[in-house]
Protein backbone atom coordinates (compact mmCIF):
# COMPACT_ATOMS: atom_id res chain seq x y z
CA UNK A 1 3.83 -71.70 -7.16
CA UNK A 2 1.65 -70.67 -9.69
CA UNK A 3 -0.42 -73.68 -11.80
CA UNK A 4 -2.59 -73.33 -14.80
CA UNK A 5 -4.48 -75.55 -17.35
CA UNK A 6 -4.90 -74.99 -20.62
CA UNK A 7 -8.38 -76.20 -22.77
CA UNK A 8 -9.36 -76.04 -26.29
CA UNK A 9 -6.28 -77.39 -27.63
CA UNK A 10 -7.56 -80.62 -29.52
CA UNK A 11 -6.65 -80.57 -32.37
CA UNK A 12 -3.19 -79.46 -31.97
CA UNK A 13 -2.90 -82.36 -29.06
CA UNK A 14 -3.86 -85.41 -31.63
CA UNK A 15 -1.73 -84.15 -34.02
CA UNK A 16 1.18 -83.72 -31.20
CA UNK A 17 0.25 -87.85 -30.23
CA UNK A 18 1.62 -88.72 -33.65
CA UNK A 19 4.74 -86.98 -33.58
CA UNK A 20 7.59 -87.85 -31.77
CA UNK A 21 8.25 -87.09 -27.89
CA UNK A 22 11.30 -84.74 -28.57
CA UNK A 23 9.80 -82.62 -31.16
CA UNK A 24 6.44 -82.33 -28.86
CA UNK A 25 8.82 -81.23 -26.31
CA UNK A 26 10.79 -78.56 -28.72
CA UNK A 27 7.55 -77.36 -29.55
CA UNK A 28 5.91 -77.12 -26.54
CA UNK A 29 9.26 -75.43 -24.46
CA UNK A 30 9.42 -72.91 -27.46
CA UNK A 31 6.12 -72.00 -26.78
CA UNK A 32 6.52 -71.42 -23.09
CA UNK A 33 9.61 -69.68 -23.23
CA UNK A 34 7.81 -67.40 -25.23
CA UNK A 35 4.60 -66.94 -23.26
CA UNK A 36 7.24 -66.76 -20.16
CA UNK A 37 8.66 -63.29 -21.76
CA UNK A 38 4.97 -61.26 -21.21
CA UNK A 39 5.19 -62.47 -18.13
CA UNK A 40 9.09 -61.60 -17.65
CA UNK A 41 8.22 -58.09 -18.98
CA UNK A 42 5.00 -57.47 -16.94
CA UNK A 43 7.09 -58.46 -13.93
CA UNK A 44 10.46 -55.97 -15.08
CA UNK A 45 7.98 -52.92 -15.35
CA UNK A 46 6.40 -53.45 -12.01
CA UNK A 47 10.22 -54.11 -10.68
CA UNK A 48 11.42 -50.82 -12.37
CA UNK A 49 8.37 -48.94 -10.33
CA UNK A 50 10.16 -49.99 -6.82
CA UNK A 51 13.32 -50.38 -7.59
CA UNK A 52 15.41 -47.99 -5.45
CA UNK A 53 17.21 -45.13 -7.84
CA UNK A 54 19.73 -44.35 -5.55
CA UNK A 55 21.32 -47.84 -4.82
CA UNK A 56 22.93 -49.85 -7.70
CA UNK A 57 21.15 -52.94 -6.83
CA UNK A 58 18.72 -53.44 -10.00
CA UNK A 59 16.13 -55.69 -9.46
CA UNK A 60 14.61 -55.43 -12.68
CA UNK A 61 17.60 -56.42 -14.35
CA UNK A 62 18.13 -59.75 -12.99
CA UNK A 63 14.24 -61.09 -13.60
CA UNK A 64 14.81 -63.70 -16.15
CA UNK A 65 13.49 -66.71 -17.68
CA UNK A 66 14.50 -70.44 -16.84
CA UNK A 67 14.08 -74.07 -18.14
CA UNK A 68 14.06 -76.96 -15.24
CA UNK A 69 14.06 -80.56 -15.48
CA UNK A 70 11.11 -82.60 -14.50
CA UNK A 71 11.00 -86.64 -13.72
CA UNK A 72 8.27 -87.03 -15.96
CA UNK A 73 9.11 -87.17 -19.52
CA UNK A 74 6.55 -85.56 -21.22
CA UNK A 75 6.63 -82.32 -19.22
CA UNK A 76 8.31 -79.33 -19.31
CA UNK A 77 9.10 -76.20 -16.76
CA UNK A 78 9.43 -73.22 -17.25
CA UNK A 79 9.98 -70.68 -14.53
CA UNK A 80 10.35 -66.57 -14.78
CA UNK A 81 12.03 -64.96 -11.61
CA UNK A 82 14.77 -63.83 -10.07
CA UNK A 83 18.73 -64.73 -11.00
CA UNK A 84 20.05 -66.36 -8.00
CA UNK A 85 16.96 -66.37 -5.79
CA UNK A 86 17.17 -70.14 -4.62
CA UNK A 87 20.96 -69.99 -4.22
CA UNK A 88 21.33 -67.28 -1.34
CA UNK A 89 24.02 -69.18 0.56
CA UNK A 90 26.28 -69.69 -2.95
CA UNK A 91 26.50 -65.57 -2.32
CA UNK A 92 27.82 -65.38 0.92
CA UNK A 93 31.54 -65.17 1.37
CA UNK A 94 31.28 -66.47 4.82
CA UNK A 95 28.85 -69.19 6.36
CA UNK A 96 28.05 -70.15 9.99
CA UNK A 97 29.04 -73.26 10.85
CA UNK A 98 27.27 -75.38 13.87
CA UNK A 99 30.02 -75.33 16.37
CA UNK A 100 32.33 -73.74 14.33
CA UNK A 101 32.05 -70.41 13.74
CA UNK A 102 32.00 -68.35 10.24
CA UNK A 103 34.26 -70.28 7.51
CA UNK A 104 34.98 -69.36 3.69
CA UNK A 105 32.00 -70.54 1.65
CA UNK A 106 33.42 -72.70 -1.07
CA UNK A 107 30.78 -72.00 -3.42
CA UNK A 108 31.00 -67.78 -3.14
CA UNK A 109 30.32 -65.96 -6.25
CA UNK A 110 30.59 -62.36 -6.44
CA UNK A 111 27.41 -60.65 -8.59
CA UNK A 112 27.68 -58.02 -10.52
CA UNK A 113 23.69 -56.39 -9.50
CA UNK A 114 23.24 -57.99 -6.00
CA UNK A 115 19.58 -58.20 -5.62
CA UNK A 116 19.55 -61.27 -2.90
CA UNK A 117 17.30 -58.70 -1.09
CA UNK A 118 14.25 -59.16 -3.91
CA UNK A 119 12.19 -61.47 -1.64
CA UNK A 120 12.72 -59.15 1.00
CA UNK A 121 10.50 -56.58 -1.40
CA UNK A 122 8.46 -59.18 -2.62
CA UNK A 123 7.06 -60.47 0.44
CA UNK A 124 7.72 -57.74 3.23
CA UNK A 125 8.79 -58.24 6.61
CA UNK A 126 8.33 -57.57 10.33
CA UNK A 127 9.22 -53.98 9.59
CA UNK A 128 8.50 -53.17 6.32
CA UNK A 129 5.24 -53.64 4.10
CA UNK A 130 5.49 -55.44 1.12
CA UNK A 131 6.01 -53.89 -2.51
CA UNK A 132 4.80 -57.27 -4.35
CA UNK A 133 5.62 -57.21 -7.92
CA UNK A 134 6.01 -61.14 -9.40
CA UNK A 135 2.68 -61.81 -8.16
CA UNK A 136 0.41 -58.76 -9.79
CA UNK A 137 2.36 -59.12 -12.93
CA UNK A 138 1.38 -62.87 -12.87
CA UNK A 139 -1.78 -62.32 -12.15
CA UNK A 140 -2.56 -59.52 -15.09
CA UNK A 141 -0.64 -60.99 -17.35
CA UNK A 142 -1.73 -65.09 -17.48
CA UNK A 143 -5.00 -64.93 -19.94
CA UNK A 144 -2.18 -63.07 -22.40
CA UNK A 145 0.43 -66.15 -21.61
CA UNK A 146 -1.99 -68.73 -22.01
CA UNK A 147 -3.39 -67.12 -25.35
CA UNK A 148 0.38 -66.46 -26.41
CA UNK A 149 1.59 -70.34 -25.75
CA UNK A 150 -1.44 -71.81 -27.74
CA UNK A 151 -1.18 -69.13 -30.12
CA UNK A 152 2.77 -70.04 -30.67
CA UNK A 153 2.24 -74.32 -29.91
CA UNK A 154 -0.62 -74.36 -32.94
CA UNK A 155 1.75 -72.68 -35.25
CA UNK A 156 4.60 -74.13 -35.08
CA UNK A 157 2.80 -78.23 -34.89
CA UNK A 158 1.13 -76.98 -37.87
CA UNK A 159 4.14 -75.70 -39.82
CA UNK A 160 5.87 -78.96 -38.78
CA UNK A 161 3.42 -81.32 -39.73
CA UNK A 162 3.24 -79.78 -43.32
CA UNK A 163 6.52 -79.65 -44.05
């Protein structure tokens, strides 16, 4: 997982201190969200350069853009990737039991663009080479997000704090 830090935001910060923890976070998550999408569309072009023409499995079309929840309060996550990429069991119809062979999966849900394979491209394997394209995309595209989300924060604490 990617980390970054973020400097020369002073003044926006003590003016953040004096207003209230919720509207920090509103601010702040709007921010990210939005320096989340050049990231989300850096990382759809690079999909749309692999993605296989002949199947129907679209990888590009399932790379989207997700809040989390964090323990500490003042935080916020925001993650770009994959629909369904942690969840590869919930898309199984049939799971192997220990002792018990291959049961229903309670939790099955049919997807419309099946792309459980994506970390299969992303990452390679024994047999084939890797075709990375959240990592580049990352990687050219973070001065931009970082620029974007202080860009975005400082505008909308300073259009708060006037009105």
């Amino acid at each position: 997982m990617a980390r970054t830090q973020l400097k020369g935001l002073d003044e926006a910060l003590e003016k953040m201190e004096k207003m209230r923890l919720n509207a920090q976070k509103k601010h702040a998550r709007k921010a990210a969200r939005k320096a989340a999408k050049t990231l989300q569309d850096a990382a759809r072009a690079n999909a749309r350069k692999i993605d296989d023409p002949d199947t129907s499995a679209a990888i590009h079309k399932n790379i989207v853009i997700r809040s989390g929840k964090t323990k500490d309060k003042g935080s916020i996550k925001v993650r770009v990737g994959v629909k369904g990429g942690g969840e590869f069991w919930k898309t199984n119809k049939k799971m192997q039991r220990k002792g018990r062979g291959r049961v229903a999966s309670p939790h099955y849900t049919p997807l419309t663009n099946d792309t459980r394979h994506f970390w299969l491209v992303e990452f390679g394997t024994a047999k084939t080479a890797a075709q990375p394209y959240l990592r580049p995309s990352f990687a050219a595209k973070k001065c931009e997000a970082e620029h974007v989300f202080t860009e975005d924060l400082k505008k909308s604490i300073l259009e708060d704090i006037r009105t």
